[in-house]
Protein backbone atom coordinates (compact mmCIF):
# COMPACT_ATOMS: atom_id res chain seq x y z
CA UNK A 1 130.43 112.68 105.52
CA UNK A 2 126.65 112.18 105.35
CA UNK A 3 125.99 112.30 108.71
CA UNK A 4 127.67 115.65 109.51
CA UNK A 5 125.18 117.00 107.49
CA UNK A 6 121.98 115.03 108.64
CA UNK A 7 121.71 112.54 106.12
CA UNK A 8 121.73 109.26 107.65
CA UNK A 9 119.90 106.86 105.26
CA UNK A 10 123.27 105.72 103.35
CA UNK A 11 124.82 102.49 102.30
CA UNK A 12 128.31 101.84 100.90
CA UNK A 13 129.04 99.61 98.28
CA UNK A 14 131.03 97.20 100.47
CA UNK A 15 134.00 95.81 98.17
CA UNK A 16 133.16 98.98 95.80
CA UNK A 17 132.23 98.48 91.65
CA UNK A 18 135.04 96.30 90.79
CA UNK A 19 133.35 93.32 93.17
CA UNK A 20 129.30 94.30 92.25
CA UNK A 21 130.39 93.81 89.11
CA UNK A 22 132.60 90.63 89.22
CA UNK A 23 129.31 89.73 91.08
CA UNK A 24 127.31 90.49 88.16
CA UNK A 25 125.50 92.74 90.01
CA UNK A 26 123.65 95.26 87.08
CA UNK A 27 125.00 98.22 85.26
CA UNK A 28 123.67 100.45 82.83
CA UNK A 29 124.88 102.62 80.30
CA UNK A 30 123.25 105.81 78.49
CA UNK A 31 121.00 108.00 80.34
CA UNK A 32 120.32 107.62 83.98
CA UNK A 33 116.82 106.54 85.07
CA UNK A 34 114.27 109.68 85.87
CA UNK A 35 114.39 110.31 89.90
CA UNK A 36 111.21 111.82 91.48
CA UNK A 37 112.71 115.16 92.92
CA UNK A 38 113.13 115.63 96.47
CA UNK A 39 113.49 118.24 99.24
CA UNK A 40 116.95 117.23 101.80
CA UNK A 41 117.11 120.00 104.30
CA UNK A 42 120.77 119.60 105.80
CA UNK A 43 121.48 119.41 109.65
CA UNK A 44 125.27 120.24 110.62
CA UNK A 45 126.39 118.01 113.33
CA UNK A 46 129.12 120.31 114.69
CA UNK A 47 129.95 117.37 117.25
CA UNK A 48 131.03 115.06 113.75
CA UNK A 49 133.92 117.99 112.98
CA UNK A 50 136.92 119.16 114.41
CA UNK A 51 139.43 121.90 113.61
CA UNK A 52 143.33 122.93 113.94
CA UNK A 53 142.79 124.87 117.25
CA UNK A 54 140.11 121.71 118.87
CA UNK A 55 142.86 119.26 117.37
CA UNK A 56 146.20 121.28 118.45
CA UNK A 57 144.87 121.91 122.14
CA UNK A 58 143.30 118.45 122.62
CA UNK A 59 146.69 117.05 121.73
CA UNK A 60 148.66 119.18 123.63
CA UNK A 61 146.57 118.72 126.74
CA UNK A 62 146.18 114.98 125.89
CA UNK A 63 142.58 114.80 125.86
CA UNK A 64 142.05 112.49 123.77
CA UNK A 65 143.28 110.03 120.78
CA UNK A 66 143.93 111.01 117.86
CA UNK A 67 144.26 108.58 115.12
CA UNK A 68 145.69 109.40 111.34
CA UNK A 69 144.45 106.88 108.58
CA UNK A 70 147.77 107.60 106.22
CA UNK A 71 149.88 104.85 105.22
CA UNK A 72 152.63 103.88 107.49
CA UNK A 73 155.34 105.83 105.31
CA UNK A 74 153.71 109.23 105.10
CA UNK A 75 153.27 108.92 108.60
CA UNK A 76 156.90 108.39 109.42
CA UNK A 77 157.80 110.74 106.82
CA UNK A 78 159.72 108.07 104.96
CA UNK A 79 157.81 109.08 101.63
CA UNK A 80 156.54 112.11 100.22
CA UNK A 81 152.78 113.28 100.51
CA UNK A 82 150.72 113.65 97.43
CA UNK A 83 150.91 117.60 97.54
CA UNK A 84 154.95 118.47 96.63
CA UNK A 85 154.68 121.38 98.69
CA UNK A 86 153.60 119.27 102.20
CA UNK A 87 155.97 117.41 103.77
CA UNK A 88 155.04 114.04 105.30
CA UNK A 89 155.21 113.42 108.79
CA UNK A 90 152.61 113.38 111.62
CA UNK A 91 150.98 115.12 114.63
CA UNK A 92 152.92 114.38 117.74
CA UNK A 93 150.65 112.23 119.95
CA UNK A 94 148.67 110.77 116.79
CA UNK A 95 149.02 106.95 116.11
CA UNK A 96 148.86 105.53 112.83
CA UNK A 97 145.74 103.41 111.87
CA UNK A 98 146.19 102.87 108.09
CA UNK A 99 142.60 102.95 106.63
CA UNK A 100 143.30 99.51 104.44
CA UNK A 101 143.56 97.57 108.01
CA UNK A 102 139.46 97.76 108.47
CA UNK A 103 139.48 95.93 104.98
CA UNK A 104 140.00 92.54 104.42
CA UNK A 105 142.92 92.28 102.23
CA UNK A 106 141.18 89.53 99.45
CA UNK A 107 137.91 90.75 99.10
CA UNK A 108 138.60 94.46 99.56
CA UNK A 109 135.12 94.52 101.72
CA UNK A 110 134.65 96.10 105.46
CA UNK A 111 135.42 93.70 108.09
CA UNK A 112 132.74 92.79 110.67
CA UNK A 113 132.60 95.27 113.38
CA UNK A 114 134.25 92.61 116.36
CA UNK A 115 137.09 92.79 113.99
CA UNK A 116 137.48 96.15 112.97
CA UNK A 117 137.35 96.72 117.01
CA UNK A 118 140.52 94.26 116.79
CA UNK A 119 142.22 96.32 114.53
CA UNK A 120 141.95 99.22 116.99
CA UNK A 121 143.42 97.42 119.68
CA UNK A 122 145.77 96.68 117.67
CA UNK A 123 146.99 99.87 117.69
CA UNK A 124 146.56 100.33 121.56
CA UNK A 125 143.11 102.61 120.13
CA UNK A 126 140.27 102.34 123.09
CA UNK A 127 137.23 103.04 120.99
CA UNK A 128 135.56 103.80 124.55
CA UNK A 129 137.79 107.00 124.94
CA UNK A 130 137.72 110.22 123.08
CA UNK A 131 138.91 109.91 120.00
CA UNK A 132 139.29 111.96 116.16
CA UNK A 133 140.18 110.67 112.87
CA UNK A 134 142.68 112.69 110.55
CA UNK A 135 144.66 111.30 106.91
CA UNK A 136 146.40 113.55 104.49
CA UNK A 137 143.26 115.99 103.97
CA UNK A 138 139.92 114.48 105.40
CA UNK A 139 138.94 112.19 103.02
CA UNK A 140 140.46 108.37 104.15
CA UNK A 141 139.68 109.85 108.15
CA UNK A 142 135.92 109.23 106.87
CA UNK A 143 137.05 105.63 106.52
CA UNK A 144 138.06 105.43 110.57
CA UNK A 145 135.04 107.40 111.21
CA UNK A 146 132.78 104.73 109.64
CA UNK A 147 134.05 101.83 110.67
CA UNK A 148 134.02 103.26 114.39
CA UNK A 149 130.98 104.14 113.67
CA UNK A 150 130.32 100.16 112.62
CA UNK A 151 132.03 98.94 116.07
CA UNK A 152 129.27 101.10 118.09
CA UNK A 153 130.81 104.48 118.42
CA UNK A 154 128.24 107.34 117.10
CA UNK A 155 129.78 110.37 117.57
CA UNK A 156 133.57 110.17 116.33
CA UNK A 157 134.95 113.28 114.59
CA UNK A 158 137.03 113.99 111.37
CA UNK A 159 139.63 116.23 111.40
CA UNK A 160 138.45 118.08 108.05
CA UNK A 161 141.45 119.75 107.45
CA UNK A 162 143.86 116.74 108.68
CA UNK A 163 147.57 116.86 107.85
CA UNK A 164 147.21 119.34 104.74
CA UNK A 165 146.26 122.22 107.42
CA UNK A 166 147.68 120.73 110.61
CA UNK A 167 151.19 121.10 108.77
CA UNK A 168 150.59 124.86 107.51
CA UNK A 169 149.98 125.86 110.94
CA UNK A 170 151.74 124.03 113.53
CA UNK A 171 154.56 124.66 115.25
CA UNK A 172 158.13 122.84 114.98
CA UNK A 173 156.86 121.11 118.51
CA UNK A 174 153.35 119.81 117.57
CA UNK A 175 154.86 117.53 114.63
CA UNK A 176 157.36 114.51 114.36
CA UNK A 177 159.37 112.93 111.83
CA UNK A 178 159.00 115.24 109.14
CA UNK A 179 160.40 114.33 105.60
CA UNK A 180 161.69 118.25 105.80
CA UNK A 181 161.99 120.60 108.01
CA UNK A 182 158.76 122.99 108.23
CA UNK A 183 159.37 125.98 105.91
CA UNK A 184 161.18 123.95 103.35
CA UNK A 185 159.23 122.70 101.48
């Protein structure tokens, strides 16, 4: 999410603060350290974002993958989405890519990039080929946009409104397996 907006000096606590800390890495409590104030002028990077009508057309025409980072059962619409009022289901054309498979399942930690490009094949996902991210609302998408972005590929895009708009506005056609019919929920 940095990067659509220019910032690209980031890291990411790899394993996140359960392993730093069973790592002893340091902590502190009380007030946070004083921070020399600086100036961050944002840069959108409209090519890092897509929307509904780029998403919709792009699947209809087949132009390129799209792959959603929800769990299997959302996906399939075999259990419910966090939001009552969504039901679960997917775009038709997307192919599941469950964000937890670019983690190794002890450690919790990113795996290397040859194998996160596994993972993808896995799925029958050509990194090489035009491709956007979606999940349940744009947050776990960030997850398939990094690690592409760890296996070489600069310029993938998130869906930022993902499933929670995509299933607002579609059309009966554009979705499959949905937990309810649209307009039930």
């Amino acid at each position: 999410m940095f990067r659509v907006f220019g910032h690209d000096n980031v890291s990411v606590l790899d394993g996140g603060l359960e392993k730093w800390c069973s790592e002893d890495g340091a902590t502190a409590d009380g007030e946070m350290p004083t921070v020399e104030a600086g100036t961050f002028v944002p840069t959108y990077r409209e090519n890092l974002v897509r929307g509904f009508a780029d998403v919709a057309e792009g699947l209809a025409a087949k132009a390129f993958q799209v792959c959603d980072a929800r769990n299997a059962p959302r996906y399939n619409g075999e259990a419910p989405e966090p939001n009552p009022k969504l039901p679960s289901g997917h775009m038709k054309g997307a192919t599941n890519v469950p964000f937890f498979n670019m983690l190794d399942p002890e450690t919790k930690t990113l795996k290397s990039a040859d194998a996160i490009k596994e993972v993808y094949a896995s799925f029958g996902i050509d990194l090489n080929k035009p491709t956007i991210m979606t999940c349940g609302s744009g947050v776990t998408a960030t997850v398939l946009a990094f690690t592409a972005f760890m296996a070489g590929q600069q310029s993938i895009p998130v869906f930022d409104g993902s499933w929670t708009e995509f299933v607002q506005r579609a059309t009966p056609e554009q979705v499959e397996s949905l937990q309810f019919p649209l307009g039930e929920a």
